[in-house]
C-alpha atoms as a PDB file:
ATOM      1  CA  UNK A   1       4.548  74.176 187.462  1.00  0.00           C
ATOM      2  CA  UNK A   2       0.612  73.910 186.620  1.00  0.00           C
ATOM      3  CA  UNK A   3       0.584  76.957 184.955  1.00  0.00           C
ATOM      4  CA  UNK A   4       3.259  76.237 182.380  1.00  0.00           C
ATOM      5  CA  UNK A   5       1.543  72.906 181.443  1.00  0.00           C
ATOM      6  CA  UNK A   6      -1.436  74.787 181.086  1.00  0.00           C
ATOM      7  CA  UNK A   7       0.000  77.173 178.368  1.00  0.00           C
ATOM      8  CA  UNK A   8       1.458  74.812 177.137  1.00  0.00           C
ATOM      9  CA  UNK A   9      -2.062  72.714 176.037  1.00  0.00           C
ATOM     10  CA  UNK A  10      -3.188  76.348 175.282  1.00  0.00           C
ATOM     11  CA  UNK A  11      -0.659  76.837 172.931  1.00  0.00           C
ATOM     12  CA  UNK A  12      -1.025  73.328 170.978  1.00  0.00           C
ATOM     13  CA  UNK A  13      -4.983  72.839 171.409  1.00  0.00           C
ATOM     14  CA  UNK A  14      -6.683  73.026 168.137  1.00  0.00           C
ATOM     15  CA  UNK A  15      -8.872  75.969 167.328  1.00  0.00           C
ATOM     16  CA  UNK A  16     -12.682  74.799 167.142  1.00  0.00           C
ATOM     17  CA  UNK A  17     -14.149  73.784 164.308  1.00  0.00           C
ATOM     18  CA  UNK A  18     -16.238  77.454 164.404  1.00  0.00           C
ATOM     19  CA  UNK A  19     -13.418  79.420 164.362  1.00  0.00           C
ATOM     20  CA  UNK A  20     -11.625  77.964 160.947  1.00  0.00           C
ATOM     21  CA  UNK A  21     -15.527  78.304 159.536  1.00  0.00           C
ATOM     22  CA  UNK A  22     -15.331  82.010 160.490  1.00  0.00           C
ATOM     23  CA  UNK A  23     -12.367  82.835 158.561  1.00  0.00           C
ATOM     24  CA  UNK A  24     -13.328  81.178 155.674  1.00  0.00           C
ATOM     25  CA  UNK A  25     -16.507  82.827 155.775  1.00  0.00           C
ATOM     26  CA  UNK A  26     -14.354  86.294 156.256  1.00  0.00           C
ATOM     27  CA  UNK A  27     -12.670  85.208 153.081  1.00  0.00           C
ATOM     28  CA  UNK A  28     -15.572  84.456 151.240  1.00  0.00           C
ATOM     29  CA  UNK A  29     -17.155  87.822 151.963  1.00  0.00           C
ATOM     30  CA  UNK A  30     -14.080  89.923 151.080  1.00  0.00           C
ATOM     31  CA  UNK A  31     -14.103  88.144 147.799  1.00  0.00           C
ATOM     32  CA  UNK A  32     -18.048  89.154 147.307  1.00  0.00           C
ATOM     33  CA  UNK A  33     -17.410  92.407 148.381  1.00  0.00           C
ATOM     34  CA  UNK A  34     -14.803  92.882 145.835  1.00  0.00           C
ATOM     35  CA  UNK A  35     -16.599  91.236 142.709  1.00  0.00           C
ATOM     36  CA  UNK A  36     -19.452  93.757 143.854  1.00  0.00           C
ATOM     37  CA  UNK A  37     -16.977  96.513 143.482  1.00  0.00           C
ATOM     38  CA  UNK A  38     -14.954  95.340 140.579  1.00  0.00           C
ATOM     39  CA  UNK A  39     -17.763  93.480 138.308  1.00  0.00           C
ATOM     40  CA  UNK A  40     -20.031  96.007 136.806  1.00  0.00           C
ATOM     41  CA  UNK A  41     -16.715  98.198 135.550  1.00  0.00           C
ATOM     42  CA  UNK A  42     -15.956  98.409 132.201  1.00  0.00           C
ATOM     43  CA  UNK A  43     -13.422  95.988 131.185  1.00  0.00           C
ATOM     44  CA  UNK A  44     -11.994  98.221 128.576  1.00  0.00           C
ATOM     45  CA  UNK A  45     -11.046 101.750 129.598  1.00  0.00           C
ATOM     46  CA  UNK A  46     -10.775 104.921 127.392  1.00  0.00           C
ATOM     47  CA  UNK A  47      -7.553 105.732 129.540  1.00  0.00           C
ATOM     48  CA  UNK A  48      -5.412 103.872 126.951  1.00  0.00           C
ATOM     49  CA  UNK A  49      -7.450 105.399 124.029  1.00  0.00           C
ATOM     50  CA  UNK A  50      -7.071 108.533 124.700  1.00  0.00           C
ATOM     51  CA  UNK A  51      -2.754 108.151 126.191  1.00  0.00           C
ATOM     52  CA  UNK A  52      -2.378 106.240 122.392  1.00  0.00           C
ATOM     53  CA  UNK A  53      -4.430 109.470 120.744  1.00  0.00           C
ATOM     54  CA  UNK A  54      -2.193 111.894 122.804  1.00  0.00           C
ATOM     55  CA  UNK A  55       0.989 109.874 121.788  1.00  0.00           C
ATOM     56  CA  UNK A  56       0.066 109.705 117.647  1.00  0.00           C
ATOM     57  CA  UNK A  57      -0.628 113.703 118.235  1.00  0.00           C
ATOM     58  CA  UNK A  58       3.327 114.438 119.833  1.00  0.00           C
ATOM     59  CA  UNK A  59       4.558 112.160 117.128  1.00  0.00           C
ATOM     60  CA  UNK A  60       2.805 114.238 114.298  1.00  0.00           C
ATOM     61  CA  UNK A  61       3.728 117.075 116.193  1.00  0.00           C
ATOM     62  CA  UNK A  62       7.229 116.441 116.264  1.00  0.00           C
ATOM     63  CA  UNK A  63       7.352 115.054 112.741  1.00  0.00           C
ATOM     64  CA  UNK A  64       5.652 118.318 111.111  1.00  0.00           C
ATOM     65  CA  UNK A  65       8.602 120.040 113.411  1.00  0.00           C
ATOM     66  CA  UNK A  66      11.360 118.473 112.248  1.00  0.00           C
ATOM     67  CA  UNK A  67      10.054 118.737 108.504  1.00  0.00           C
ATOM     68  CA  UNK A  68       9.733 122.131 108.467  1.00  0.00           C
ATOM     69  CA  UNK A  69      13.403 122.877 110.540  1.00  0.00           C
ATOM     70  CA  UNK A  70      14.929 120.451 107.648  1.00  0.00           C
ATOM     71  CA  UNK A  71      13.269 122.178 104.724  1.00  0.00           C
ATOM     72  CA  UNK A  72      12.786 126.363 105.416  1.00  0.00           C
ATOM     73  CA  UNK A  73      14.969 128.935 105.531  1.00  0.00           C
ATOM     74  CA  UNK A  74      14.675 130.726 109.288  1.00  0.00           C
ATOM     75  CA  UNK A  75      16.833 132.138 112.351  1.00  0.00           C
ATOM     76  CA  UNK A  76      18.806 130.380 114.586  1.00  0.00           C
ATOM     77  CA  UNK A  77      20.362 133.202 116.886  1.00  0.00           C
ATOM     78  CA  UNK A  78      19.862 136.718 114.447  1.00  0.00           C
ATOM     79  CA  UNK A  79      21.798 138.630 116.995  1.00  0.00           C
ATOM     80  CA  UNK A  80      24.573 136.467 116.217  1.00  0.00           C
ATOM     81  CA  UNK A  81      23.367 136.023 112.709  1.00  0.00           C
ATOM     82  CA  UNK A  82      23.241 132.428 112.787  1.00  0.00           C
ATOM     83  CA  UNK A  83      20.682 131.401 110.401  1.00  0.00           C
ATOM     84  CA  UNK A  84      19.185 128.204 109.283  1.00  0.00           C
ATOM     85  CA  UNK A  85      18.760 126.806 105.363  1.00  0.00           C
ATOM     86  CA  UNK A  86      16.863 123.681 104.137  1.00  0.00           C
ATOM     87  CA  UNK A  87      19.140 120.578 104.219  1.00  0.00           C
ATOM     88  CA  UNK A  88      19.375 120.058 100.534  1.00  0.00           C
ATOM     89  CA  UNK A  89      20.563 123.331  99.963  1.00  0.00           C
ATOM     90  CA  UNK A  90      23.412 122.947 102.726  1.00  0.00           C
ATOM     91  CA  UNK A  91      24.317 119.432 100.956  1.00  0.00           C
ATOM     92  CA  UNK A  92      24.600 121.264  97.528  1.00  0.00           C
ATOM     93  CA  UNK A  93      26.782 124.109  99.062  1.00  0.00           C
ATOM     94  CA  UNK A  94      29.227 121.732 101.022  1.00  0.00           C
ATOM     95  CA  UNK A  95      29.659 119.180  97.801  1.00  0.00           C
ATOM     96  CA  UNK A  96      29.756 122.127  95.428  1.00  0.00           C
ATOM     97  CA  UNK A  97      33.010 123.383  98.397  1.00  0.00           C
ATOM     98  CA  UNK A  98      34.405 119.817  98.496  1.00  0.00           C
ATOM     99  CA  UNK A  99      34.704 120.114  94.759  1.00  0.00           C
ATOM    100  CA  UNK A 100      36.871 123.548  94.718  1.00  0.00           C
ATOM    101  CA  UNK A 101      39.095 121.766  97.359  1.00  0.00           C
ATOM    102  CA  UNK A 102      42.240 119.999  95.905  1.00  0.00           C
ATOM    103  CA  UNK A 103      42.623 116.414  97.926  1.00  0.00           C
ATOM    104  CA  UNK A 104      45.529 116.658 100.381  1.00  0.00           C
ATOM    105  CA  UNK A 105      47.883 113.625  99.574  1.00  0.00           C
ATOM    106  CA  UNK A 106      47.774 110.842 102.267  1.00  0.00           C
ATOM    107  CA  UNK A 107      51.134 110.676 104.370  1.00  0.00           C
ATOM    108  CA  UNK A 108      53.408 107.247 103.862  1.00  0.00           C
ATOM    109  CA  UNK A 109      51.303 103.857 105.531  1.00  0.00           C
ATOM    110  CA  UNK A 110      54.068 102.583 108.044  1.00  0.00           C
ATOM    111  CA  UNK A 111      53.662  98.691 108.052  1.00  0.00           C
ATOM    112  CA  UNK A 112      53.722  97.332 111.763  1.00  0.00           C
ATOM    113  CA  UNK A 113      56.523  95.881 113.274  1.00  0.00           C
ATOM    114  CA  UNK A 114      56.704  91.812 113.459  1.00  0.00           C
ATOM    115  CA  UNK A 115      56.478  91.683 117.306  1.00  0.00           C
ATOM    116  CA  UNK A 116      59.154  89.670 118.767  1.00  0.00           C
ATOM    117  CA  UNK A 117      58.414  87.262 121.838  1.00  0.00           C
ATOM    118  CA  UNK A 118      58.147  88.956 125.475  1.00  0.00           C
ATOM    119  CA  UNK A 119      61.975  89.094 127.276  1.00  0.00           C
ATOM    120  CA  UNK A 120      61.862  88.875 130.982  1.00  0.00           C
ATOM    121  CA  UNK A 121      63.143  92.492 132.288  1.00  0.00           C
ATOM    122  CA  UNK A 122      66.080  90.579 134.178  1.00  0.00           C
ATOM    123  CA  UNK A 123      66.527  86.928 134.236  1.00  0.00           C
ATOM    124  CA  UNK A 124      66.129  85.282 137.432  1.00  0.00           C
ATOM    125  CA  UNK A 125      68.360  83.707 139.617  1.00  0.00           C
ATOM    126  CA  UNK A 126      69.858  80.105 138.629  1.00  0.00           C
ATOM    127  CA  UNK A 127      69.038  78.982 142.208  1.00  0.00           C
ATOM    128  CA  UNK A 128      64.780  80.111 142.275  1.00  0.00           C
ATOM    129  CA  UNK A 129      62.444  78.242 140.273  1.00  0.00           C
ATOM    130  CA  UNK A 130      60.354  80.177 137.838  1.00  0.00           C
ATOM    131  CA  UNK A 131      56.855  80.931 138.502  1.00  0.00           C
ATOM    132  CA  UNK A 132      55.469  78.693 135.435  1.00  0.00           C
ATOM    133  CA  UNK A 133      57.017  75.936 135.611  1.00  0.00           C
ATOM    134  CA  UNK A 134      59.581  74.382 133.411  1.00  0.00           C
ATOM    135  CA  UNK A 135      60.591  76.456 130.681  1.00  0.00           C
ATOM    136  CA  UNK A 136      63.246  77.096 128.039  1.00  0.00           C
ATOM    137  CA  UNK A 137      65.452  79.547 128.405  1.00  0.00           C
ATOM    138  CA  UNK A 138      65.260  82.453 125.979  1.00  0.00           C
ATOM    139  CA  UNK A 139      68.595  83.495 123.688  1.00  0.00           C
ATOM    140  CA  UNK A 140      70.317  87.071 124.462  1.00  0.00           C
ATOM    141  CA  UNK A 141      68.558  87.899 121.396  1.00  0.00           C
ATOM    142  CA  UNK A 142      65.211  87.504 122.398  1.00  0.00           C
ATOM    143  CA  UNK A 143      64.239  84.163 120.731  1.00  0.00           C
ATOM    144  CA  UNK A 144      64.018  80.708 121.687  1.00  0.00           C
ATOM    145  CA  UNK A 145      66.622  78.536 120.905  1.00  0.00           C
ATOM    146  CA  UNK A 146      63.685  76.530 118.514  1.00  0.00           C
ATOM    147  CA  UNK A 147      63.121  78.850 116.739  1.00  0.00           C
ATOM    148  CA  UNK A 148      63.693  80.034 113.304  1.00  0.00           C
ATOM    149  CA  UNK A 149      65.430  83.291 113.151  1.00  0.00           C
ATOM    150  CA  UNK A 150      64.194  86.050 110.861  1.00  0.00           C
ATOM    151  CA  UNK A 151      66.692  85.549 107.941  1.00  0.00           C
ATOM    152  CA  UNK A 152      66.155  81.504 107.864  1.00  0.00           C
ATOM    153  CA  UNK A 153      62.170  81.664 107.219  1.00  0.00           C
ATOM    154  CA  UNK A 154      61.268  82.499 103.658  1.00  0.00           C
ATOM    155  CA  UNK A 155      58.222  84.828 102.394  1.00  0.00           C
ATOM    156  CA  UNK A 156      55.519  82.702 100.431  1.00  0.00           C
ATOM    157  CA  UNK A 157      56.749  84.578  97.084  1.00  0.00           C
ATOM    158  CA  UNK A 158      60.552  83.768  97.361  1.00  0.00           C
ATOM    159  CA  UNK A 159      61.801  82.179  94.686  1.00  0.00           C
ATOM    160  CA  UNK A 160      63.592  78.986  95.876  1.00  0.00           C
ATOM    161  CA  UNK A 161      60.798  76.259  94.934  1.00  0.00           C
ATOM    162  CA  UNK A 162      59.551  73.934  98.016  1.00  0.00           C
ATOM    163  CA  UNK A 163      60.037  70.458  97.979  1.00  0.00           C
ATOM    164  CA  UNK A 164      56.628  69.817  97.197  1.00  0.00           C
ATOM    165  CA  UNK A 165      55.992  71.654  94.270  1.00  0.00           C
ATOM    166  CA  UNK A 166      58.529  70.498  91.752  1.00  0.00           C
ATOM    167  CA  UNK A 167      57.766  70.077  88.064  1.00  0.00           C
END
């Protein structure tokens, strides 16, 4: 029983004074030892000079690459005899081919059908309530009893005047 009380003050004694000075001092001389290290390096490095050099040379590169593919004549595949003309040129030949072509007439514009309002597949039973509630009950022909059918409404250019807009 002695020996568990006596790890137990072990275990929640303090540490001396000397020992929290020693780790601060360990502390304090990793931090010298790195300013030592790190302080008389250059704060600006040509390593970013010379990566934004090498990246303005590829762009040119690639630039003076695709300038001379657009504009000169030059093989793609001559075994195949694919070959390669300046982009002007190929936009002059295919306008100057569009032109000979006679424009094909456009087929008839079919004018979407006025959707009517979803039916149920097959009506439920009279004895089970319906999933959202209360609600009316739909016509055979697909509308609610509410609403007007398709020969009652009038377009906005009929001629019967509203009761509004009289003279």
């Amino acid at each position: 029983m002695a020996d568990t009380e006596s790890l137990r003050q072990v275990a929640h004694s303090r540490a001396p004074f000397s020992t929290w000075f020693g780790i601060v001092l360990l502390f304090a001389l990793f931090g010298v030892i790195v300013l030592a290290v790190i302080g008389p390096a250059q704060r600006e490095s040509d390593y970013e000079v010379t990566r934004a050099k090498k990246r303005m040379d590829n762009l040119k590169t690639l630039r003076e690459e695709a300038e001379k593919a657009l504009n000169t004549y030059g093989w793609i595949d001559k075994n195949k005899g694919i070959a390669r003309i300046p982009i002007a040129s190929a936009m002059e030949l295919t306008v100057a081919e569009l032109a000979q072509q006679k424009p094909a007439p456009a087929g008839p514009i079919a004018a979407p059908e006025p959707q009517a309002p979803a039916v149920p597949a097959s009506p439920a039973p009279a004895g089970s309530p319906k999933p959202g509630g209360a609600q009316p009950a739909t016509s055979p022909s697909g509308e609610a009893p509410g609403s007007p059918s398709p020969q009652a409404t009038q377009s906005p250019g009929s001629a019967s005047p509203s009761p509004g807009n009289t003279p």
